[in-house]
Protein backbone atom coordinates (compact mmCIF):
# COMPACT_ATOMS: atom_id res chain seq x y z
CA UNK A 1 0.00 0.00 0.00
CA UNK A 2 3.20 1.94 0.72
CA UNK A 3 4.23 1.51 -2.45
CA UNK A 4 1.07 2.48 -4.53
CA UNK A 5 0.74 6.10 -2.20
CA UNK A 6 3.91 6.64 -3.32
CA UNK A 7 3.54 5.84 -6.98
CA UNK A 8 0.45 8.36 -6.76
CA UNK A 9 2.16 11.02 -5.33
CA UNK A 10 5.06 10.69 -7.66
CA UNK A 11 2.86 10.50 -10.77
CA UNK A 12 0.61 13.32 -9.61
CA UNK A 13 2.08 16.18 -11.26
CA UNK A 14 2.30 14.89 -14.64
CA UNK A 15 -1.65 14.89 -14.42
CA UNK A 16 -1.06 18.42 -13.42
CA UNK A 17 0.61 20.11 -16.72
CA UNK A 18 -0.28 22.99 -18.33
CA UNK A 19 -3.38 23.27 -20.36
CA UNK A 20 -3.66 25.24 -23.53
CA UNK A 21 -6.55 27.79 -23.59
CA UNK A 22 -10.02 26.24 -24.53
CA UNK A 23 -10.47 28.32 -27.88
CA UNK A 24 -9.06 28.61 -30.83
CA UNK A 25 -5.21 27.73 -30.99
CA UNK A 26 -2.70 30.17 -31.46
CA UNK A 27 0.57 29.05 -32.80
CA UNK A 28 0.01 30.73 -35.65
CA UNK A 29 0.50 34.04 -34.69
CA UNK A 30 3.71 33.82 -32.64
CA UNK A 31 4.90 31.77 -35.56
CA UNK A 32 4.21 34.99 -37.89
CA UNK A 33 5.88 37.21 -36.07
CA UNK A 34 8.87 35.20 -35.17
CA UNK A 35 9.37 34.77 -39.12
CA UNK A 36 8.60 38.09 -39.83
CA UNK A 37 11.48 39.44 -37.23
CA UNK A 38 13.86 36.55 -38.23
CA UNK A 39 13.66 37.46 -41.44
CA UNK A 40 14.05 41.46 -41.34
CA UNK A 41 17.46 40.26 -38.61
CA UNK A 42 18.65 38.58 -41.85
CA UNK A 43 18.53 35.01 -39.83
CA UNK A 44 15.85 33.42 -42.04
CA UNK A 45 15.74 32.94 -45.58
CA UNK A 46 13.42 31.14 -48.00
CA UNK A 47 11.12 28.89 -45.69
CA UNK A 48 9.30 25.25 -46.77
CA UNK A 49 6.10 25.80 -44.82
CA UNK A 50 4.89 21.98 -45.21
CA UNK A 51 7.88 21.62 -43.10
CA UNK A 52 7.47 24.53 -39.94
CA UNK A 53 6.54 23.40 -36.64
CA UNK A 54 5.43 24.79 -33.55
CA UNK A 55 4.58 22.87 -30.46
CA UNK A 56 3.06 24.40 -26.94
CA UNK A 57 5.55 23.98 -24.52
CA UNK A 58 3.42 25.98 -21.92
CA UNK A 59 0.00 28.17 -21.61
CA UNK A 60 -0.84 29.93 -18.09
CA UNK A 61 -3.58 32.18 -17.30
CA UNK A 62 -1.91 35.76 -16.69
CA UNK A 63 -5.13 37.91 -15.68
CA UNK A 64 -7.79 39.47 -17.08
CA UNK A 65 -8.05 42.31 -19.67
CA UNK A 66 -10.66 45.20 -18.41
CA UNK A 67 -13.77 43.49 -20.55
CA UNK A 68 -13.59 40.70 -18.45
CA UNK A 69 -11.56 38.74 -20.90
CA UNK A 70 -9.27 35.87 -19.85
CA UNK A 71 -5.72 36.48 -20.60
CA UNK A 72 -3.23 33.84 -21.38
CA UNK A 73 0.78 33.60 -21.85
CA UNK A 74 1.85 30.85 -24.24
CA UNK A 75 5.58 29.43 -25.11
CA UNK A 76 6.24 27.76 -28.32
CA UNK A 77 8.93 26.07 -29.72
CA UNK A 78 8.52 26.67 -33.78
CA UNK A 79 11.34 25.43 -36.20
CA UNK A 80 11.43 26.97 -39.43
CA UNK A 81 12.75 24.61 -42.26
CA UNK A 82 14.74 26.70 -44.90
CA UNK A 83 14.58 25.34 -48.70
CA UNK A 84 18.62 24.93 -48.47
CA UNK A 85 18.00 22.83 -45.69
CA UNK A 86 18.96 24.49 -42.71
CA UNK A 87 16.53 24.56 -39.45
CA UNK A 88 15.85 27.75 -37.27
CA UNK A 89 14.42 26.95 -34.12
CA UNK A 90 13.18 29.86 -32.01
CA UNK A 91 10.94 30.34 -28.48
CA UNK A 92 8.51 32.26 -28.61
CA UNK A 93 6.46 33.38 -25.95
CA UNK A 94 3.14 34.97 -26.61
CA UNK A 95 1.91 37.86 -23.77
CA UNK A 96 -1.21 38.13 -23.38
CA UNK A 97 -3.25 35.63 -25.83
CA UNK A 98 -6.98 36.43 -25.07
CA UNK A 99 -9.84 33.38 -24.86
CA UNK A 100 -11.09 34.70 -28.60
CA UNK A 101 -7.50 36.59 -30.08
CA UNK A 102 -4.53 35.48 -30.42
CA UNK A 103 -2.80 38.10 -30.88
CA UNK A 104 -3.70 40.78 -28.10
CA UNK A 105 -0.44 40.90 -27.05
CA UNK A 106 3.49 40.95 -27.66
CA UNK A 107 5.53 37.92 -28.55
CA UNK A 108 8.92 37.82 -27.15
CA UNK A 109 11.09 35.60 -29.93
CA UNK A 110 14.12 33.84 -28.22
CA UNK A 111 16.76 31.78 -30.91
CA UNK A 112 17.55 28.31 -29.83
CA UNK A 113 20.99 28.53 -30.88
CA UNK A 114 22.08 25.08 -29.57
CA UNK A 115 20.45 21.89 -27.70
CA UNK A 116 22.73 19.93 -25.01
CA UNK A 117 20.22 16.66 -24.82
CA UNK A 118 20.54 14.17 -21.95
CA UNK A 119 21.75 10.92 -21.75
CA UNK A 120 18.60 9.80 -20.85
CA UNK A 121 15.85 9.80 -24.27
CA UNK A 122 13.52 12.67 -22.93
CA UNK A 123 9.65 12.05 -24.88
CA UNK A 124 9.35 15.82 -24.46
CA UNK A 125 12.53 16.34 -26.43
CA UNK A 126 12.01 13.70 -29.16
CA UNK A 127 8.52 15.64 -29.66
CA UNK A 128 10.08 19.17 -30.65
CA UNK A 129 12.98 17.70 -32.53
């Protein structure tokens, strides 16, 4: 019985991640503007967008705007695929996603400019790569 409490407790807060907001998703907009100030930076060139990716890393509810609205912070992890073949991988973090817009607020875009995996194979990991 020992043992089972303590499995419980252990597994408990993986049941408690993050959730993403209930509405419409929104890695579309931090995508846009990540692209759009990669590519005026010079970073990004010509993109294959069958091949960009952005996963939700984490969503939190940050407050509410004056109407009432919920308002939501959201991290992505988006990698562009170039058509040379090159990847640019980027965080960005979306402040202040509201339950209907996406794009209320400022996104903060952060280059991933290396990875230092562990020894262990991480499912989180495998999932953005």
């Amino acid at each position: 019985m020992k043992h089972a409490l303590a499995v419980l407790l252990l597994t408990l807060p993986a049941l408690c991640l993050a959730q993403g907001r209930p509405n419409p998703p929104c890695d579309r907009w931090p995508t846009n503007i990540a692209e759009g100030r990669l590519k005026s930076a010079g970073i990004l060139g010509s993109i294959d967008y069958t091949k960009t990716e952005a996963v939700q890393l984490a969503s939190e509810k940050i407050g509410k705007y004056e109407d009432g609205e919920q308002m939501w912070r959201e991290v992505y992890h988006i990698t562009f695929h170039e058509k040379n073949g090159n990847k640019v991988k980027v965080i960005a973090v979306n402040e202040g996603a509201g339950e209907f817009e996406c794009s209320i607020g400022g996104v903060d875009v952060f280059i991933v400019s290396g990875h230092l995996p562990s020894r262990d194979t991480d499912r989180v990991f495998k999932q953005i790569e």
